[in-house]
C-alpha atoms as a PDB file:
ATOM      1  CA  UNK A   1      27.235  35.703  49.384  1.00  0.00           C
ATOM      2  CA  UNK A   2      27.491  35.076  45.917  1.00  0.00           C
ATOM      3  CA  UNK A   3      27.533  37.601  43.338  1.00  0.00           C
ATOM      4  CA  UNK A   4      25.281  36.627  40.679  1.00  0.00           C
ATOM      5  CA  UNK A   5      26.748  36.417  37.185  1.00  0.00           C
ATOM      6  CA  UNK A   6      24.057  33.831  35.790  1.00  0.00           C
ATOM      7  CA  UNK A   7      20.875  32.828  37.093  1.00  0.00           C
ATOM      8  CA  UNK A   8      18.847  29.526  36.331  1.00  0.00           C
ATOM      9  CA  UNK A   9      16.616  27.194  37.421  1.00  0.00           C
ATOM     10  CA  UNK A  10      16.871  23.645  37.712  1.00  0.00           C
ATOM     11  CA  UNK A  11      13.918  21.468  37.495  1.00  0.00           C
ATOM     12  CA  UNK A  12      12.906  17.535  37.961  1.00  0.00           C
ATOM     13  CA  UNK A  13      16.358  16.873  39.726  1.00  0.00           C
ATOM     14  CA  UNK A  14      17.497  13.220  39.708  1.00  0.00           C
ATOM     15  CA  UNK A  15      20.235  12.469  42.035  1.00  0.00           C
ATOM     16  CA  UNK A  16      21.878   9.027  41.919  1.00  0.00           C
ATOM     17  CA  UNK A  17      24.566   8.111  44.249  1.00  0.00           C
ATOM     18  CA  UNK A  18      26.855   5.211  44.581  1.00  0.00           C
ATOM     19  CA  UNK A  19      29.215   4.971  47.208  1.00  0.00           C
ATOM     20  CA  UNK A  20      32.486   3.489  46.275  1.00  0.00           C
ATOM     21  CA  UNK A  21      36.123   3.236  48.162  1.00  0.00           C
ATOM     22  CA  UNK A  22      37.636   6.365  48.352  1.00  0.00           C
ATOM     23  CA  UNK A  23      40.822   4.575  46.811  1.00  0.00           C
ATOM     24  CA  UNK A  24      38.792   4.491  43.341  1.00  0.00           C
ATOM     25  CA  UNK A  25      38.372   8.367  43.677  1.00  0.00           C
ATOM     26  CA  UNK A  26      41.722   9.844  44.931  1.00  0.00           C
ATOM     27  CA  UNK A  27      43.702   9.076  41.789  1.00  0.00           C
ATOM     28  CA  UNK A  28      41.466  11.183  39.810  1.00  0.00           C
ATOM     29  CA  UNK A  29      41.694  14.360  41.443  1.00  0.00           C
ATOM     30  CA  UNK A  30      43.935  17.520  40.931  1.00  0.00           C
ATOM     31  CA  UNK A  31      46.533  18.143  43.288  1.00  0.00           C
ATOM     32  CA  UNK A  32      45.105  20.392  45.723  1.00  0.00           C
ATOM     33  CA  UNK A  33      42.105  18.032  46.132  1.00  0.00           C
ATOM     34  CA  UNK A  34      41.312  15.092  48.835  1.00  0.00           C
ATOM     35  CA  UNK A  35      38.185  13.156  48.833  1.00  0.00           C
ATOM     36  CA  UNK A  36      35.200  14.143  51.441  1.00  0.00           C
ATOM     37  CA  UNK A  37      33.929  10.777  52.813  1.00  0.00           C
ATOM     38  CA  UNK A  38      30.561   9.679  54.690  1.00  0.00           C
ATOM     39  CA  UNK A  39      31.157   6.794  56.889  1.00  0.00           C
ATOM     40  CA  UNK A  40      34.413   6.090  55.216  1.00  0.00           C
ATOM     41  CA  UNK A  41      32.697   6.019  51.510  1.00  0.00           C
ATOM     42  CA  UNK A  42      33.512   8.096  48.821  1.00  0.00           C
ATOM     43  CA  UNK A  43      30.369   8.513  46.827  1.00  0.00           C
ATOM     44  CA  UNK A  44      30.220   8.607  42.426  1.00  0.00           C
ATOM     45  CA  UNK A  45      27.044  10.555  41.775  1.00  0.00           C
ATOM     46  CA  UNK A  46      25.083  11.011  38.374  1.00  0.00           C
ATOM     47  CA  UNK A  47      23.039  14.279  38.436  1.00  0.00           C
ATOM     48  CA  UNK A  48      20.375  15.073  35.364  1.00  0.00           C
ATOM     49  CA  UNK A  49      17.874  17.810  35.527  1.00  0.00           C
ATOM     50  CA  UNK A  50      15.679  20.462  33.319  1.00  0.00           C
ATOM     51  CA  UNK A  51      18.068  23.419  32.838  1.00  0.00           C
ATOM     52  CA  UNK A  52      15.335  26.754  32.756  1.00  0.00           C
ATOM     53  CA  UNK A  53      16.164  30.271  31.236  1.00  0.00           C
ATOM     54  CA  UNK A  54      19.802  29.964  31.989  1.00  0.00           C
ATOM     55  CA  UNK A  55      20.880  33.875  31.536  1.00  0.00           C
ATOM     56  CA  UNK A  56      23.379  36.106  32.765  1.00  0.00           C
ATOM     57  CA  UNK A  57      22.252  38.962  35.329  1.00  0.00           C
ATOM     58  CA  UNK A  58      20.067  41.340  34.003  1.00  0.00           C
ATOM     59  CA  UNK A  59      18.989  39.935  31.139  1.00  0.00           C
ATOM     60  CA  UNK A  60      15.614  38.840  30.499  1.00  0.00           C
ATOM     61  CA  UNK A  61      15.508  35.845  27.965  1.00  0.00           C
ATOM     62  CA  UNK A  62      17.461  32.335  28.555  1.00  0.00           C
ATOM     63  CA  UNK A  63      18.425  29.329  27.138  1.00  0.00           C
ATOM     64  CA  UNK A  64      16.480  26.083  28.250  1.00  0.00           C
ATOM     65  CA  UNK A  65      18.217  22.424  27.873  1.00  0.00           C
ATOM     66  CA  UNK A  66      18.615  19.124  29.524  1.00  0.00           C
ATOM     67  CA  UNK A  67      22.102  18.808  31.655  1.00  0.00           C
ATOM     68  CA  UNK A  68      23.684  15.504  33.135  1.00  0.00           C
ATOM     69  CA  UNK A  69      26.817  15.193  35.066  1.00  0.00           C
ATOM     70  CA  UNK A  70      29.125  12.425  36.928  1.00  0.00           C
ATOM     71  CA  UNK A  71      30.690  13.972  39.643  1.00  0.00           C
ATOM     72  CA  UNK A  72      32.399  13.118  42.906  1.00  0.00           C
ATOM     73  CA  UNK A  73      32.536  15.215  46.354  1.00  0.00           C
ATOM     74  CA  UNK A  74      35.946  16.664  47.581  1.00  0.00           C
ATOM     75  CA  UNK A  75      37.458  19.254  49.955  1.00  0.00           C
ATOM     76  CA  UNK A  76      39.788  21.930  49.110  1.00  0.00           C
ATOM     77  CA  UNK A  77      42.154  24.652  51.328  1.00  0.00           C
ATOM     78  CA  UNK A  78      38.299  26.716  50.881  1.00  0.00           C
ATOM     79  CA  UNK A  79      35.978  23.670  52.247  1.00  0.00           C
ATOM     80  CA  UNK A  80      34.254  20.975  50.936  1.00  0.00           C
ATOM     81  CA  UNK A  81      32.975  21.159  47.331  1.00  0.00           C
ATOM     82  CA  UNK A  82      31.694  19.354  44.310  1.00  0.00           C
ATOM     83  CA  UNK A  83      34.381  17.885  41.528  1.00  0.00           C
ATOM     84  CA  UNK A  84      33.240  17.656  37.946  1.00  0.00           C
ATOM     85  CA  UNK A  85      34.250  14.818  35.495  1.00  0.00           C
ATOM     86  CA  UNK A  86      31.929  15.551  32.976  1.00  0.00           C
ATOM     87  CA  UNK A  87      28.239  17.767  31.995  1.00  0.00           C
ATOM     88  CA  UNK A  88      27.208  16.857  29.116  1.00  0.00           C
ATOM     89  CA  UNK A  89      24.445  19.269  28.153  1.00  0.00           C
ATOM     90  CA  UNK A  90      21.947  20.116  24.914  1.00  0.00           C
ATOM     91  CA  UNK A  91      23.118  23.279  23.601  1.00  0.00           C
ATOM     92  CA  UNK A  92      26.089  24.023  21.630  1.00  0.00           C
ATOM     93  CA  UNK A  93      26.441  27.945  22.971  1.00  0.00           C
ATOM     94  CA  UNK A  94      25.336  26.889  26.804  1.00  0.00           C
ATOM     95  CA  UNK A  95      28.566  24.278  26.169  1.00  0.00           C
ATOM     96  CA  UNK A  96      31.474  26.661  24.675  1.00  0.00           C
ATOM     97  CA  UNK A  97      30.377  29.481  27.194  1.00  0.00           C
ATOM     98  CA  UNK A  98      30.538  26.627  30.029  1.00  0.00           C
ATOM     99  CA  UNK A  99      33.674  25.521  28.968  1.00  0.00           C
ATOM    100  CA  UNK A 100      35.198  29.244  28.662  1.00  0.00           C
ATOM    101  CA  UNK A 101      33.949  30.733  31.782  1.00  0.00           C
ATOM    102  CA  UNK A 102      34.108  28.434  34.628  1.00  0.00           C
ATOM    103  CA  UNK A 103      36.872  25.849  32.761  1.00  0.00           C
ATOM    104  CA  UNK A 104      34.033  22.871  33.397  1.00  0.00           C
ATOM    105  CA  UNK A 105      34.338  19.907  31.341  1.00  0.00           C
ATOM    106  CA  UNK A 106      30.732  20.502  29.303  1.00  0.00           C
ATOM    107  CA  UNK A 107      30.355  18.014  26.420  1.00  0.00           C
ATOM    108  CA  UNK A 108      27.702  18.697  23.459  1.00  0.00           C
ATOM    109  CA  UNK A 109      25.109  16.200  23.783  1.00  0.00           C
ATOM    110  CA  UNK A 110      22.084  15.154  21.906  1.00  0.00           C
ATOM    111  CA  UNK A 111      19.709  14.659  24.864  1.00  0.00           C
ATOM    112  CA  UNK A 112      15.816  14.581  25.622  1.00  0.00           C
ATOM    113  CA  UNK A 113      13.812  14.502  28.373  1.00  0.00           C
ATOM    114  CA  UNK A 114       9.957  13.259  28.165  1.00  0.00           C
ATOM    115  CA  UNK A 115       7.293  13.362  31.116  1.00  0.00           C
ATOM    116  CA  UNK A 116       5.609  10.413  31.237  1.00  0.00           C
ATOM    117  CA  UNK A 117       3.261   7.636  33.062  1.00  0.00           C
ATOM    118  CA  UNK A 118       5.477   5.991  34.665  1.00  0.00           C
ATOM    119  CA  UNK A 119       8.133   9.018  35.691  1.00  0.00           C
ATOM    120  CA  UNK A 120      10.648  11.488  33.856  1.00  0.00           C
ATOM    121  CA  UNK A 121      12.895   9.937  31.296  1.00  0.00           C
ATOM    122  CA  UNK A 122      15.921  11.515  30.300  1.00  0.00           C
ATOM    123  CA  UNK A 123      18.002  10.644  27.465  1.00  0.00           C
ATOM    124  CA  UNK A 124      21.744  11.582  26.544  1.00  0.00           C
ATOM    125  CA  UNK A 125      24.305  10.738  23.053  1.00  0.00           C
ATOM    126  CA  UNK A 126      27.081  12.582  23.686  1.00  0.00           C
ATOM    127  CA  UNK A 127      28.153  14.241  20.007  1.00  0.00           C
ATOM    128  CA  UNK A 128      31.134  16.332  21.305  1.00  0.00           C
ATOM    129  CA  UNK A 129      34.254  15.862  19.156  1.00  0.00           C
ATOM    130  CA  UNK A 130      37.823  14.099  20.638  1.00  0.00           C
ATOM    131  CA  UNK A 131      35.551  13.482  23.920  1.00  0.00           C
ATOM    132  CA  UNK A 132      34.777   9.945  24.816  1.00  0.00           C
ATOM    133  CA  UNK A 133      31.368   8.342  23.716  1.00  0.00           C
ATOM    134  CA  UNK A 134      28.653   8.493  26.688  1.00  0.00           C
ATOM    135  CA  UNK A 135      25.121   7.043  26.520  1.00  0.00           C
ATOM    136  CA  UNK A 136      22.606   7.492  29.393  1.00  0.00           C
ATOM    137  CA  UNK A 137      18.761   6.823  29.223  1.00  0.00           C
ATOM    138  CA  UNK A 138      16.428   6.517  32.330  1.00  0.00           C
ATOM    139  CA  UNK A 139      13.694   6.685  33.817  1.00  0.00           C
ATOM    140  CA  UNK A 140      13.077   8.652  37.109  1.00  0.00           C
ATOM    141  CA  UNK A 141      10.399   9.517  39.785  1.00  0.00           C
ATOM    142  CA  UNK A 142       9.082  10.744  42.947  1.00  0.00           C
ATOM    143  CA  UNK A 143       7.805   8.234  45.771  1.00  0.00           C
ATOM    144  CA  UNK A 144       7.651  10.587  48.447  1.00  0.00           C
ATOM    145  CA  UNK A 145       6.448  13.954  49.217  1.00  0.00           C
ATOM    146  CA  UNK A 146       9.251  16.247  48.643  1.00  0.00           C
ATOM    147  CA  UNK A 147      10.737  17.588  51.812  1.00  0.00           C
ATOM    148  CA  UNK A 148      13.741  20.100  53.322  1.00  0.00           C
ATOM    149  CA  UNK A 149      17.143  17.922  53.281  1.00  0.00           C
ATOM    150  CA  UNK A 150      17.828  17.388  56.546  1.00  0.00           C
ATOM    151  CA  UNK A 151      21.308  19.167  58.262  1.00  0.00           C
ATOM    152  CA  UNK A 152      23.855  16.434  58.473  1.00  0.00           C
ATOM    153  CA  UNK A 153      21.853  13.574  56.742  1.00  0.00           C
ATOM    154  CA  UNK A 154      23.624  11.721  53.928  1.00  0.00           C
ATOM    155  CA  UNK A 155      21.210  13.425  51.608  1.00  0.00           C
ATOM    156  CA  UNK A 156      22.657  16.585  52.738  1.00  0.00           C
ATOM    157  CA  UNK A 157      26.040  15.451  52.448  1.00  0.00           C
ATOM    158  CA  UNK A 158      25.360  14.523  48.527  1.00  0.00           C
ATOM    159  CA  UNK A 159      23.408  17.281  47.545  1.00  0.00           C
ATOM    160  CA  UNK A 160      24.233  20.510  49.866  1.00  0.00           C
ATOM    161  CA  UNK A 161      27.096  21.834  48.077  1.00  0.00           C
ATOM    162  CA  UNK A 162      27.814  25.408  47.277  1.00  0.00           C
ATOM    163  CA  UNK A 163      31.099  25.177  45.901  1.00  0.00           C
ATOM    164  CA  UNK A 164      32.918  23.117  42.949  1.00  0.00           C
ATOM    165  CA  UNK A 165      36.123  23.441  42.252  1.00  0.00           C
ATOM    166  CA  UNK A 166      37.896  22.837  38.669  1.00  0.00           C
ATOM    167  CA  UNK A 167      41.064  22.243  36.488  1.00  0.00           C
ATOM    168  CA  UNK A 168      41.800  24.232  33.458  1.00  0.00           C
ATOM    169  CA  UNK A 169      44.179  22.268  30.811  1.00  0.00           C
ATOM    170  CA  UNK A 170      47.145  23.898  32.245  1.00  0.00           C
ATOM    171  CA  UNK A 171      46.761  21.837  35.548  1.00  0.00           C
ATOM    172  CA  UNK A 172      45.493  25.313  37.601  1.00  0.00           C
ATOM    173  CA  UNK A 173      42.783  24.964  40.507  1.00  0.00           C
ATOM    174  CA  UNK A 174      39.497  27.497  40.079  1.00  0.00           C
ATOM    175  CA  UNK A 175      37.239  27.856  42.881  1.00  0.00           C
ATOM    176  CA  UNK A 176      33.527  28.395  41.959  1.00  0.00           C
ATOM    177  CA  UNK A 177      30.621  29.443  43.925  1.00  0.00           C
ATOM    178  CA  UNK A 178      26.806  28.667  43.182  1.00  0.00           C
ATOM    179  CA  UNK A 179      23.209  29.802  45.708  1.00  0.00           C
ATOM    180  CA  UNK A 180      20.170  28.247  46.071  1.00  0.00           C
ATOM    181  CA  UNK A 181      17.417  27.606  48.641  1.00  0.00           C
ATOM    182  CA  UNK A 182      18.428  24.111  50.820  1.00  0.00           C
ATOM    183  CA  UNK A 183      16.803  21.538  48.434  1.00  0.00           C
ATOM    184  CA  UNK A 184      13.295  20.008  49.027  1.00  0.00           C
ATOM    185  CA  UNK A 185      14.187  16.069  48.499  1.00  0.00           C
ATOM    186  CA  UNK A 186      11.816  12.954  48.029  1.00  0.00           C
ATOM    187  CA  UNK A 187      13.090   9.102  47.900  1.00  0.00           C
ATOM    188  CA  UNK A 188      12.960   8.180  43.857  1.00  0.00           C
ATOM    189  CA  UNK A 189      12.985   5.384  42.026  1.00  0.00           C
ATOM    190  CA  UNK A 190      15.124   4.979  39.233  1.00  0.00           C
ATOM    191  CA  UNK A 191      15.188   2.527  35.883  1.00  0.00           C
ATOM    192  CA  UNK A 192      18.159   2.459  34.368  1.00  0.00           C
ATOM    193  CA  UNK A 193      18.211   0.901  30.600  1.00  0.00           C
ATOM    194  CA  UNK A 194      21.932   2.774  29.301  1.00  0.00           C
ATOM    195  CA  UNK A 195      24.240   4.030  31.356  1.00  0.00           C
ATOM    196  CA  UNK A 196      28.106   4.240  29.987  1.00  0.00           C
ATOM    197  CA  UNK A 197      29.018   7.352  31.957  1.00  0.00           C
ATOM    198  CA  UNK A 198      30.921   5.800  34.467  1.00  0.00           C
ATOM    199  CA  UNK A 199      33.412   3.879  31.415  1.00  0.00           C
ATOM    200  CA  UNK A 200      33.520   7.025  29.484  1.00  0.00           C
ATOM    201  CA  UNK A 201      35.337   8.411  32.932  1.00  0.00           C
ATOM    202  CA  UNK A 202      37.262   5.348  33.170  1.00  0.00           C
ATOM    203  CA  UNK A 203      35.480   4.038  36.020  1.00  0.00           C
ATOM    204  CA  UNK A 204      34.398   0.486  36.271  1.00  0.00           C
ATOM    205  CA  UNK A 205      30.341   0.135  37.338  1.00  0.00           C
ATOM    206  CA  UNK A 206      30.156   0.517  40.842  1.00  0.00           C
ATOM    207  CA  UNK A 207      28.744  -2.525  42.919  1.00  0.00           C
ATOM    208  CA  UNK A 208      24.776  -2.418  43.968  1.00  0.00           C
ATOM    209  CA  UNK A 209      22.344   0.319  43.573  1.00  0.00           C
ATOM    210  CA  UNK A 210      22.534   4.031  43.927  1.00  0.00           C
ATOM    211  CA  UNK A 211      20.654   6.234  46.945  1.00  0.00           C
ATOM    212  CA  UNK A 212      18.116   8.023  44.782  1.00  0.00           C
ATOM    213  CA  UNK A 213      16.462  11.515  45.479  1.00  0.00           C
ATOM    214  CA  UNK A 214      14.273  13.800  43.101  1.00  0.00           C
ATOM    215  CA  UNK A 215      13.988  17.235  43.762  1.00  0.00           C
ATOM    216  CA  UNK A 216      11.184  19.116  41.422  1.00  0.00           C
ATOM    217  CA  UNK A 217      13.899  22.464  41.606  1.00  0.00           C
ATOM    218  CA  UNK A 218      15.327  25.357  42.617  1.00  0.00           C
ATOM    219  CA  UNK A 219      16.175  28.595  41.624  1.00  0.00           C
ATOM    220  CA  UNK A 220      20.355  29.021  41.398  1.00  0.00           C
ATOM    221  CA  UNK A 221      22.732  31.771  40.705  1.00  0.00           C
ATOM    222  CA  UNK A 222      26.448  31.288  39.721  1.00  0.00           C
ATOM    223  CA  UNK A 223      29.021  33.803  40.331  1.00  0.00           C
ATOM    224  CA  UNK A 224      32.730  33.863  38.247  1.00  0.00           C
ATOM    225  CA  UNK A 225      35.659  31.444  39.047  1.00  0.00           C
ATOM    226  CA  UNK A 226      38.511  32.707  41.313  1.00  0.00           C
ATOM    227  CA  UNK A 227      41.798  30.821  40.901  1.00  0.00           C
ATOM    228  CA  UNK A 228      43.879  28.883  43.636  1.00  0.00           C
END
């Protein structure tokens, strides 16, 4: 069980996933860190969502802003896990606290999300000093009803993760744990018109189009970083 030290909810979840070879992956990790694989793929994955009244425990008013992250799924001496390259986010004090507490690699962003006709689009210009330039802007929606991910489906695989691990600048592994209800999926479609996230990581574009999934949220709490 995780003991809460924020609480959140994340809402109008876009997950895009592109599996890659897990050659293009290993060289980025930490020591301590292998790649977790589904049917011998690694998978990239870009995550954006509706950050809601972001707080720590016990207190009553949040922060609200748009979040959007590139990250890649791993295992660790504790289990399997997420692994962060980058969330870039649209709030100065929700970044520095980020960045102190759980040693993520949060990035300032100018970003905006709009509801409209044709889906959700999200927006991101990354504005964070000695960080490289990132651009995303998209357009994302539902084509299914939403639905529990099902236990050891590929969805599940990219999106049931309760753990991430992380680097501080010294080269030290954290541990991190996060709880939520098992997500409530639908099949998306997704229009991608700027996308330099995977170049700002030093990726090249993977090949073909991402597995897509839109969640409308879930409650989450986050508990403090242990060290390895």
């Amino acid at each position: 069980m995780v003991r809460a030290l924020l609480t959140m909810r994340w809402e109008d979840v876009c997950f895009a996933h592109w599996p890659v070879d897990p050659g293009v992956v290993a060289p980025t990790l930490p020591e301590g860190l292998t790649v977790d694989t589904r049917g011998g793929d690694a998978y990239l994955g870009i995550v954006g969502f509706r950050m809601r009244s972001i707080r720590p425990r016990g207190v009553p008013i949040g922060r609200s802003f748009p979040e959007l992250n590139l990250r890649t799924y791993v295992r660790g001496d504790d289990g399997e896990g997420v692994y962060f390259y980058n969330l870039d986010a649209a709030d100065r004090i929700g970044v520095t606290v980020a960045r102190g507490l759980f040693r993520l690699p949060y990035y300032r962003a100018e970003m905006r999300v709009d509801d409209r006709a044709d889906g959700v689009r999200l927006r991101s210009r990354r504005l964070h000093r000695a960080a490289p330039p990132a651009r995303f802007d998209a357009t994302y929606r539902p084509e299914t009803p939403a639905t529990p991910v099902e236990s050891d489906s590929l969805a599940a695989f990219l999106t049931e993760r309760y753990r991430f691990y992380t680097e501080s600048d010294g080269g030290r592994l954290y541990r991190g744990e996060i709880a939520h209800p098992r997500w409530e999926l639908s099949d998306a479609a997704l229009s991608i018109r700027e996308n330099t996230l995977f170049e700002a990581n030093g990726f090249d574009l993977p090949d073909g189009d991402p597995l897509v999934h839109y969640s409308p949220g879930s409650d989450v709490t986050a508990g403090l970083i242990s060290r390895l």
